[in-house]
C-alpha atoms as a PDB file:
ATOM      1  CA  UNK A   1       1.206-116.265  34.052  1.00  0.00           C
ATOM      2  CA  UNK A   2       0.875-112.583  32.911  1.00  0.00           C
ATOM      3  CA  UNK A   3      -1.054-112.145  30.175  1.00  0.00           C
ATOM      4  CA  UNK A   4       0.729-110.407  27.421  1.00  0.00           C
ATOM      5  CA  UNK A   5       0.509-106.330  26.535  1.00  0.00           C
ATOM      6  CA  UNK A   6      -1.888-106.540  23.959  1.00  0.00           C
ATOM      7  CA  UNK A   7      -4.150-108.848  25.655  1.00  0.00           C
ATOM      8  CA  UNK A   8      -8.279-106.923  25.868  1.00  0.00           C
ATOM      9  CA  UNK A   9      -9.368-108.381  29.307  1.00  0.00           C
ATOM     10  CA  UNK A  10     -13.036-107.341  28.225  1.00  0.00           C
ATOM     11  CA  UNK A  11     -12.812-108.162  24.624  1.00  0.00           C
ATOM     12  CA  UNK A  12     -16.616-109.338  24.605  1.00  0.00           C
ATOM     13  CA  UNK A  13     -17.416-105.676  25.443  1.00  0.00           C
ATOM     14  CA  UNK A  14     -16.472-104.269  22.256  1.00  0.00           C
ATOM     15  CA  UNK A  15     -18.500-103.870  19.359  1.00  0.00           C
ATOM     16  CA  UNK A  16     -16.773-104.809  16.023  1.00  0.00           C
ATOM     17  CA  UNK A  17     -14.746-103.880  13.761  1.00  0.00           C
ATOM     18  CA  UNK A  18     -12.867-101.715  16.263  1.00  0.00           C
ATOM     19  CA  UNK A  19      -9.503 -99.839  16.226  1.00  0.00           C
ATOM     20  CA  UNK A  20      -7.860-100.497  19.524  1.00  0.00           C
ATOM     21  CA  UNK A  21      -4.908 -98.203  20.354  1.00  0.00           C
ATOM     22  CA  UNK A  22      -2.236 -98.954  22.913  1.00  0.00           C
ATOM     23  CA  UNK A  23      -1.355 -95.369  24.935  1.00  0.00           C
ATOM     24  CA  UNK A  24       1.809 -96.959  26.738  1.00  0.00           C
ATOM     25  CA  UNK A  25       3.257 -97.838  23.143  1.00  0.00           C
ATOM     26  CA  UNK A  26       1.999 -94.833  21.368  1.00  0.00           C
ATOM     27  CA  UNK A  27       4.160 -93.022  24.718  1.00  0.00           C
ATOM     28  CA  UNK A  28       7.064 -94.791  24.209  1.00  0.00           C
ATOM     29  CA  UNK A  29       6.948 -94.431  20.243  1.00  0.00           C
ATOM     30  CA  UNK A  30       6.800 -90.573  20.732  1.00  0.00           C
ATOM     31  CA  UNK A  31       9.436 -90.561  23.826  1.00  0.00           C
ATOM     32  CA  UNK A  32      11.454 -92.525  21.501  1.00  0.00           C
ATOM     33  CA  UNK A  33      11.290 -89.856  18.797  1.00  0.00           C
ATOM     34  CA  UNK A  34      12.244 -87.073  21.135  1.00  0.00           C
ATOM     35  CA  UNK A  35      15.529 -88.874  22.536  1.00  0.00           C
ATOM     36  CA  UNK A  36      16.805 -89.286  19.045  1.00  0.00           C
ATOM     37  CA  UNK A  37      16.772 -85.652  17.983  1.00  0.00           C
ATOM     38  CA  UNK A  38      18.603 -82.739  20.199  1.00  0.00           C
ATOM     39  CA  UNK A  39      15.889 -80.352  19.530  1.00  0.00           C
ATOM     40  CA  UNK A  40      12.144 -81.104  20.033  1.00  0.00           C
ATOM     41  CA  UNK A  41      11.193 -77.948  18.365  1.00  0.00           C
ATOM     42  CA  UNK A  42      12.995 -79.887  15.089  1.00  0.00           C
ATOM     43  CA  UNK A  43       9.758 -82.366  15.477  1.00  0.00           C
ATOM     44  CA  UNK A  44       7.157 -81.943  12.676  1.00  0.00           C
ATOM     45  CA  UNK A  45       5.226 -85.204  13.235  1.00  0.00           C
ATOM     46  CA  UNK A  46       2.812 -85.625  10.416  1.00  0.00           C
ATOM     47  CA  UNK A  47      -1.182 -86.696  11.592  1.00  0.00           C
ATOM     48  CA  UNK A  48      -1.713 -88.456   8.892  1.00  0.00           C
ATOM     49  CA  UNK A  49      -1.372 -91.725  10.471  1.00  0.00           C
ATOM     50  CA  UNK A  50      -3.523 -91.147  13.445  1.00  0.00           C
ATOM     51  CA  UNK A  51      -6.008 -88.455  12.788  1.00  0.00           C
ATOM     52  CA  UNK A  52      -6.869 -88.389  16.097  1.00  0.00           C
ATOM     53  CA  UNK A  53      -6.974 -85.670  18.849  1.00  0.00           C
ATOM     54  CA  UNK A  54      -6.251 -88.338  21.904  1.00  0.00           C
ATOM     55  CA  UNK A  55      -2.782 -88.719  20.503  1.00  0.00           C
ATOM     56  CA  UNK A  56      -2.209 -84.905  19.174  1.00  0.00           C
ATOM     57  CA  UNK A  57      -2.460 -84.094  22.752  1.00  0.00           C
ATOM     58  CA  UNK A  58       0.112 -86.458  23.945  1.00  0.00           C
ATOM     59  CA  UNK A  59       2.142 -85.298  21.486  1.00  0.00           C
ATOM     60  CA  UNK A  60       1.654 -81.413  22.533  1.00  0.00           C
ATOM     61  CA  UNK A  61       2.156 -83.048  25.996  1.00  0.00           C
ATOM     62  CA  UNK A  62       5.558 -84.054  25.179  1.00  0.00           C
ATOM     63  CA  UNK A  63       6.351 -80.782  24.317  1.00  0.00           C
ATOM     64  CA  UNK A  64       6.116 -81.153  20.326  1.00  0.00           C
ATOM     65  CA  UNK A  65       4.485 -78.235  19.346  1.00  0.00           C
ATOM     66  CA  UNK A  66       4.768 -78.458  15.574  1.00  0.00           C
ATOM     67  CA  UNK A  67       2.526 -80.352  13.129  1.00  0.00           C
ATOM     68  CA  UNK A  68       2.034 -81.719   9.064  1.00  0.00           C
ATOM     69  CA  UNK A  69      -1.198 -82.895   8.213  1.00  0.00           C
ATOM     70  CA  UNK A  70      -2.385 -83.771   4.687  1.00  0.00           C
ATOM     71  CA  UNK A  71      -6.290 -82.840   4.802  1.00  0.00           C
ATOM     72  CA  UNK A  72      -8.306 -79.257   5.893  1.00  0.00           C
ATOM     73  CA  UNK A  73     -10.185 -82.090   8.158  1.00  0.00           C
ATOM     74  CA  UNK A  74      -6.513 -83.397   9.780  1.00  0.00           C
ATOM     75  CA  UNK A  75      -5.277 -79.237   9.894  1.00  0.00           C
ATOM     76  CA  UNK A  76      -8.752 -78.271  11.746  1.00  0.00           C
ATOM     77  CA  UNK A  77      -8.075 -81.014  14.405  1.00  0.00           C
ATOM     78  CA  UNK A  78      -4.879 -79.692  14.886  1.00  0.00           C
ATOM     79  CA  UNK A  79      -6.384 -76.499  15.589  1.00  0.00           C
ATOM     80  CA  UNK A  80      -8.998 -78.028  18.021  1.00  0.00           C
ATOM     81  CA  UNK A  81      -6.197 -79.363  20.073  1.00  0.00           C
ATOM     82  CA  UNK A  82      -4.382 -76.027  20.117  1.00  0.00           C
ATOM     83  CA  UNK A  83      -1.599 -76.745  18.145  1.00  0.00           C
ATOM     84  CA  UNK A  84       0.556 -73.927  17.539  1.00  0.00           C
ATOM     85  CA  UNK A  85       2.207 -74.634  14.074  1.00  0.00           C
ATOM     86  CA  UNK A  86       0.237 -76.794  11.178  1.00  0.00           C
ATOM     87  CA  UNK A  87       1.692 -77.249   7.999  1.00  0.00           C
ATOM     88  CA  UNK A  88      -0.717 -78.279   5.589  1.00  0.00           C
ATOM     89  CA  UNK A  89       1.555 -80.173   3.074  1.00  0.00           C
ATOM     90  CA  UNK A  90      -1.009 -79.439   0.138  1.00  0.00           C
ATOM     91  CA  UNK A  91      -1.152 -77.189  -1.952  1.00  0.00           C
ATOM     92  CA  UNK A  92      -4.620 -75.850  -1.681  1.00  0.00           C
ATOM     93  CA  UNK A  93      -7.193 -74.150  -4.460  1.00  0.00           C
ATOM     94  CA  UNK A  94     -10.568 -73.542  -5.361  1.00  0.00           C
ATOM     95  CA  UNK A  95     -12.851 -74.681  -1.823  1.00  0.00           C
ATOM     96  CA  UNK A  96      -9.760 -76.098  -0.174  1.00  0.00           C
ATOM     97  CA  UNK A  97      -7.869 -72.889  -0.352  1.00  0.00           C
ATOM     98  CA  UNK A  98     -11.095 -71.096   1.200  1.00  0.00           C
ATOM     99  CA  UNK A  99     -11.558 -73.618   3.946  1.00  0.00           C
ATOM    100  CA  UNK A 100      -7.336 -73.051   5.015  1.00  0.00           C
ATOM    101  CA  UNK A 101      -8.355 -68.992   4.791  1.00  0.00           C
ATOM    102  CA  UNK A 102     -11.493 -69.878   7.214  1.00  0.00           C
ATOM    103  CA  UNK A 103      -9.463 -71.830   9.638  1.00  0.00           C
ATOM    104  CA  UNK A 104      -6.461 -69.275   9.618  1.00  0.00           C
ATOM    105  CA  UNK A 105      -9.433 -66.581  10.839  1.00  0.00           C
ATOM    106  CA  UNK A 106     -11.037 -69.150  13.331  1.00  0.00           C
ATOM    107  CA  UNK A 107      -8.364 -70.124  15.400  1.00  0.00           C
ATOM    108  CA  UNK A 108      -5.927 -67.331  15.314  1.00  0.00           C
ATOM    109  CA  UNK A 109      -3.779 -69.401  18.316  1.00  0.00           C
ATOM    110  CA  UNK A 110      -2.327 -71.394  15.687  1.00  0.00           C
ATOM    111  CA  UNK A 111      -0.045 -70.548  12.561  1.00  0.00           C
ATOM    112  CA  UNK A 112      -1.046 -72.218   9.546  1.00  0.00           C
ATOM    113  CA  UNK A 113       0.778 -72.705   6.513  1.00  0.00           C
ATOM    114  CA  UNK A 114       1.126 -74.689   3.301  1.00  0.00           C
ATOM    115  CA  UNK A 115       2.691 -75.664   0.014  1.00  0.00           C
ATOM    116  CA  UNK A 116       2.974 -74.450  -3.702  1.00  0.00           C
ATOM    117  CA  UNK A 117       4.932 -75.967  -6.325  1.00  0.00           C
ATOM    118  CA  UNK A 118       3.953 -73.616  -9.329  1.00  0.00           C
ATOM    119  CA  UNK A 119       3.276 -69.978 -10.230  1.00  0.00           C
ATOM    120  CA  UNK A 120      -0.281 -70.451 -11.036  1.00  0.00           C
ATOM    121  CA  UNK A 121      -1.018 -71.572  -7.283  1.00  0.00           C
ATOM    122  CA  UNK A 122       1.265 -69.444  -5.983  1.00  0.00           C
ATOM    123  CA  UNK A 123      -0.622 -66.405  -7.754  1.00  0.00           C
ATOM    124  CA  UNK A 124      -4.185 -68.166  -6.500  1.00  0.00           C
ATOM    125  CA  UNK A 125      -3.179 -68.022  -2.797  1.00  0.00           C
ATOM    126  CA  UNK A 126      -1.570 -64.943  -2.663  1.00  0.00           C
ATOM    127  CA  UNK A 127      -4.862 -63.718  -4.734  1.00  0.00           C
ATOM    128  CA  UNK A 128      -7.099 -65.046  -2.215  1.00  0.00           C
ATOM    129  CA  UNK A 129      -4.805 -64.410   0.990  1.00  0.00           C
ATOM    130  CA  UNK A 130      -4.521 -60.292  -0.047  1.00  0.00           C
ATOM    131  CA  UNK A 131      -8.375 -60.302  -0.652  1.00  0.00           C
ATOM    132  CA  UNK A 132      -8.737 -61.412   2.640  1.00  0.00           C
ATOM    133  CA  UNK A 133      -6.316 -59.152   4.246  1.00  0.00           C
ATOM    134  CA  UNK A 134      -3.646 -61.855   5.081  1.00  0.00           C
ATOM    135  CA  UNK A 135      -0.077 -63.359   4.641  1.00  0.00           C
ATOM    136  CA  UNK A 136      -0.331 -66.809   4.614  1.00  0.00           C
ATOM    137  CA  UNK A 137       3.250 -68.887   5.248  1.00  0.00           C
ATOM    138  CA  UNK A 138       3.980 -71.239   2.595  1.00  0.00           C
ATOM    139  CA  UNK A 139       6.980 -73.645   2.045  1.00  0.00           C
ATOM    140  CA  UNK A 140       8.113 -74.576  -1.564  1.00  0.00           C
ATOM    141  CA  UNK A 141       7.669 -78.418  -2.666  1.00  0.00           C
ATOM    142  CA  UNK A 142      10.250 -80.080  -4.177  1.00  0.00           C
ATOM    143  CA  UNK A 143      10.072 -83.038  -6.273  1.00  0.00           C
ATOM    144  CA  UNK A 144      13.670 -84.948  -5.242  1.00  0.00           C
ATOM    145  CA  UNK A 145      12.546 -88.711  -6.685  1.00  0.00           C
ATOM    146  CA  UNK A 146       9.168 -89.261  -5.447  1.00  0.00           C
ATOM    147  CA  UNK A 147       7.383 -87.914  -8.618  1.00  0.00           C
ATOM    148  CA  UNK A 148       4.059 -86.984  -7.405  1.00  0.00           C
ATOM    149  CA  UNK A 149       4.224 -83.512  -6.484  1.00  0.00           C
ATOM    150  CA  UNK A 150       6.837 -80.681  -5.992  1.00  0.00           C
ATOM    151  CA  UNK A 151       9.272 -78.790  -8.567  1.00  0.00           C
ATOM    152  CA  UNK A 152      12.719 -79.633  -9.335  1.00  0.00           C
ATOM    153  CA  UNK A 153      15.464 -78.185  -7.188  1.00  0.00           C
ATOM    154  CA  UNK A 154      17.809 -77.218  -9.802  1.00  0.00           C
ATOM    155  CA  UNK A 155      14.498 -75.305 -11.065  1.00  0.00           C
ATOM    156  CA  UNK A 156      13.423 -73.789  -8.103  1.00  0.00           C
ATOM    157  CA  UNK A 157      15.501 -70.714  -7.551  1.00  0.00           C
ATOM    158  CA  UNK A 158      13.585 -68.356  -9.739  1.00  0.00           C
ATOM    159  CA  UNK A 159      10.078 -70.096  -8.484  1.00  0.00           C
ATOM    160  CA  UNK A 160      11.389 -69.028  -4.562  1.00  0.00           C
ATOM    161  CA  UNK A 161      12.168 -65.642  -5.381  1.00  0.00           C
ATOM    162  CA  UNK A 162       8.510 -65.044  -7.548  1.00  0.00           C
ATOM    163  CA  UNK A 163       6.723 -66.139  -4.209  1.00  0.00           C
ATOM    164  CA  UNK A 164       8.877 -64.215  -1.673  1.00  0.00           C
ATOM    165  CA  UNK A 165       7.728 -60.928  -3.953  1.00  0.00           C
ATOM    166  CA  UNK A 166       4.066 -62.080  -4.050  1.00  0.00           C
ATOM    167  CA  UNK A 167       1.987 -60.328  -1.365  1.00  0.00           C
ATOM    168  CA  UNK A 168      -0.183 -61.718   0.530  1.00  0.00           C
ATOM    169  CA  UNK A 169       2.745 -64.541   0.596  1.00  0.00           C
ATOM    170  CA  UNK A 170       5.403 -65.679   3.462  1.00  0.00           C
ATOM    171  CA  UNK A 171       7.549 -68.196   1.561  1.00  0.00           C
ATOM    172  CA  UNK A 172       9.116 -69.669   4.717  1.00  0.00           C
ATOM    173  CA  UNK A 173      11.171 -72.446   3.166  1.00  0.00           C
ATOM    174  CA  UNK A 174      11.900 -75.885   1.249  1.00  0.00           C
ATOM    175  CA  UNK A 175       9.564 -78.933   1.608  1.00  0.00           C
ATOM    176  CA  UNK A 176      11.474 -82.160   0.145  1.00  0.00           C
ATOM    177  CA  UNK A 177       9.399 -85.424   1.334  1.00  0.00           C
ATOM    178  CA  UNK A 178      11.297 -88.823   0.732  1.00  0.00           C
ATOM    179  CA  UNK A 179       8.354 -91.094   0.725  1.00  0.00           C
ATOM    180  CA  UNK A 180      10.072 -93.403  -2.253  1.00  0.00           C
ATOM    181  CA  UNK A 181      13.224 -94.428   0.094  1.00  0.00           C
ATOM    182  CA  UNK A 182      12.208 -97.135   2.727  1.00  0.00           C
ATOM    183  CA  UNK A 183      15.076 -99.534   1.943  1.00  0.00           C
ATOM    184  CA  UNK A 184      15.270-102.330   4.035  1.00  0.00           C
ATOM    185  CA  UNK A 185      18.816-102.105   4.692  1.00  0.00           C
ATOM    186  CA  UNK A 186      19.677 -99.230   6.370  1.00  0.00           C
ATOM    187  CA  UNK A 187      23.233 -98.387   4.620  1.00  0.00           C
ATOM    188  CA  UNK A 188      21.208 -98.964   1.337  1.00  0.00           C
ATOM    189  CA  UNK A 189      18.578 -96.451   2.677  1.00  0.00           C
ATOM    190  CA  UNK A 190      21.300 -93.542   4.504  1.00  0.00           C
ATOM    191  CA  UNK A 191      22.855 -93.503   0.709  1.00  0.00           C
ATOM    192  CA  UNK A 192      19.821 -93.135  -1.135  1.00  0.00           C
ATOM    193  CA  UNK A 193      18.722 -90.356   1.107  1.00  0.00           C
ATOM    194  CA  UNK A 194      21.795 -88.300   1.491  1.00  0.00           C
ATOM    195  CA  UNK A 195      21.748 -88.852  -2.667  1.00  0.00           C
ATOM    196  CA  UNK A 196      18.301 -87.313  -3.196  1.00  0.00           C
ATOM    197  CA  UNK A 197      18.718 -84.649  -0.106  1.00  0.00           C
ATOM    198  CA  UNK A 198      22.301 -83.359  -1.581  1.00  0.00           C
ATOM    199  CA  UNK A 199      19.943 -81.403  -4.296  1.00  0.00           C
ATOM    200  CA  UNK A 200      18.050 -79.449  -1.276  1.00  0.00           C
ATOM    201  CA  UNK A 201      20.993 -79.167   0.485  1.00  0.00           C
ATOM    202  CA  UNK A 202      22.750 -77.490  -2.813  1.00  0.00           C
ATOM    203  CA  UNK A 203      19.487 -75.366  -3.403  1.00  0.00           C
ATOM    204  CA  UNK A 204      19.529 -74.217  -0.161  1.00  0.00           C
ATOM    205  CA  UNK A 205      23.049 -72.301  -0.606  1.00  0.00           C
ATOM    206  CA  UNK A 206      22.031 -70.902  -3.860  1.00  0.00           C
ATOM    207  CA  UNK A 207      18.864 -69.173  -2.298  1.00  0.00           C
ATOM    208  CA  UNK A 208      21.324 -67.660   0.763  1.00  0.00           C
ATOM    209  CA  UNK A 209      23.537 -66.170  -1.363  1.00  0.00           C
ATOM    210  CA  UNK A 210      20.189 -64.306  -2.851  1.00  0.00           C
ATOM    211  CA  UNK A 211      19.735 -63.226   0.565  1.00  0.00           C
ATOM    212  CA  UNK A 212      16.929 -65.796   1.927  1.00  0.00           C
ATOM    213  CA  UNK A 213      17.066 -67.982   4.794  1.00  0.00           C
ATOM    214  CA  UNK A 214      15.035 -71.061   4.132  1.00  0.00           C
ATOM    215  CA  UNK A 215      13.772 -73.289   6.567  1.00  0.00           C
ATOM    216  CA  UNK A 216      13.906 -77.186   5.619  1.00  0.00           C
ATOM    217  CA  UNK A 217      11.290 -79.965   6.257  1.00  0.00           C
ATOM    218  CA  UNK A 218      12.549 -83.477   4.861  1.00  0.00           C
ATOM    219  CA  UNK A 219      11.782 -87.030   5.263  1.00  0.00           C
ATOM    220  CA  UNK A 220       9.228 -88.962   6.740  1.00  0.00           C
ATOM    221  CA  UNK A 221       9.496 -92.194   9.270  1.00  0.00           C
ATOM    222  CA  UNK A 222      12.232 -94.233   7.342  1.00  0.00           C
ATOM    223  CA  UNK A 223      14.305 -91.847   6.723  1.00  0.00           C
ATOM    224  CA  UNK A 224      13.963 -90.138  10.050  1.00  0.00           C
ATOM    225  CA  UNK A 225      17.377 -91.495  11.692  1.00  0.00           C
ATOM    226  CA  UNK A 226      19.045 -90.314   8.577  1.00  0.00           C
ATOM    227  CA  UNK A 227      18.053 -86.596   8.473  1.00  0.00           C
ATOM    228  CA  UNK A 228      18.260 -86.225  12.520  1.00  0.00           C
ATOM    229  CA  UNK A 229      21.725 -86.344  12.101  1.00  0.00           C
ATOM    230  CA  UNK A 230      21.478 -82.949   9.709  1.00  0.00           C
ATOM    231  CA  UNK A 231      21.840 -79.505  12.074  1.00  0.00           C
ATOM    232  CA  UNK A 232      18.968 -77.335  11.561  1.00  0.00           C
ATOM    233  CA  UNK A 233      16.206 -78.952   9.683  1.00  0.00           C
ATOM    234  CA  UNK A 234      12.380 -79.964  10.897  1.00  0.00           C
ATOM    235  CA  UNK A 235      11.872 -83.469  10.338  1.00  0.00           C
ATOM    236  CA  UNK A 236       8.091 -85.136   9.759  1.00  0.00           C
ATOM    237  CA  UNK A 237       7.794 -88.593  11.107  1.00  0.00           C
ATOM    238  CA  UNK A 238       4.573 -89.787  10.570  1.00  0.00           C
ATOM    239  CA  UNK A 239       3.845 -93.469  11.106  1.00  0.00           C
ATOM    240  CA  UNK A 240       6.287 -94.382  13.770  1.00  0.00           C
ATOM    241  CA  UNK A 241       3.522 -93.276  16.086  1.00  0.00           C
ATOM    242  CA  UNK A 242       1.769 -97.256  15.636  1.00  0.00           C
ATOM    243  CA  UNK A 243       4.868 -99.368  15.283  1.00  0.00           C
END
């Protein structure tokens, strides 16, 4: 009889406690990811969930070249590994906003950016960018339900156009994570998403007809085969990598 997949034949080998990771299924999780989208350059997966360079490079393998990490630590692996685009989806100050200025002049093969969500960071990191003699990308965060970061969209308009005219300053885009929406049932979810993402959406329209092009990154793992049905926005699946 064959044992089953997740059997460890030498299981009295291992020292304990001990995270054991299956490649195969971490393989099929991320070839699984790529056959539901119709662009791979859409991919954002976020590193949260792994932290670990072993499965960045599978990922890079694959052909998903763009990352979202939460930490400096989680942004500098990404680095390690050669990643080409890390979005640090933080909005850094004080030490952290230093140690995202050191990386950005370490490993100039990859393109860093990050968040902001208010004028007083915004100021700080264009501040500390121009002192430094660089533009660093960052992506507005919006607050659509989750309540633990971001601005309003109805109130963001005037915040987008105070950071595109701050040097030292590339606003890229809109940053609207769904973490609050993992209904069960997945009509209950798809209408509870396309709720809270018809505010981005709306905000989105405003800021083109004031000239800018924003770039969207929305969702996370549960509402992933919602937004992948949306033309032209990044999507961050995080801890589908594991299941």
């Amino acid at each position: 009889m064959a044992a089953d997949w997740y059997t460890i034949n030498n299981i009295d080998d291992l020292d304990t406690p001990a995270l054991v990771v299956y490649p195969d299924r971490v393989k099929e999780n991320i070839y699984l990811a790529k056959s539901m989208i119709d662009d791979v350059s859409r991919l954002r997966p976020h590193v949260k969930t792994h932290k670990s360079r072993d499965v960045t490079r599978l990922m890079l393998e694959a052909g998903i070249n763009k990352f979202k990490c939460a930490t400096i630590a989680e942004a500098e692996m990404l680095a390690m590994n050669n990643a080409p685009d890390v979005l640090l989806a933080y909005q850094p100050s004080g030490p952290k906003l230093e140690r995202l200025i050191s990386l950005i002049k370490t490993y100039s093969g990859t393109r860093f950016s990050c968040l902001a969500d208010n004028i007083t960071s915004a100021e700080n990191i264009s501040k500390t960018a121009t002192r430094n003699g660089l533009a660093i990308d960052v992506f507005v965060d919006l607050n659509i339900g989750m309540n633990r970061t971001g601005i309003f969209p109805e109130d963001a308009v005037e915040f987008y156009q105070i950071c595109a005219a701050l040097p030292g300053i590339n606003v890229k885009g809109l940053h609207a994570y769904d973490g609050h929406i993992h209904d069960a049932d997945i009509n209950k979810r798809t209408k509870h998403c396309n709720k809270c993402y018809e505010a981005v959406a709306k905000l989105q329209r405003r800021l083109r007809k004031r000239g800018h092009d924003p770039v969207i990154i929305a969702g996370g793992s549960p509402t992933f085969p919602i937004h992948v049905q949306r033309e032209d926005i990044e999507l961050s699946p995080g801890t589908f990598v594991y299941w």
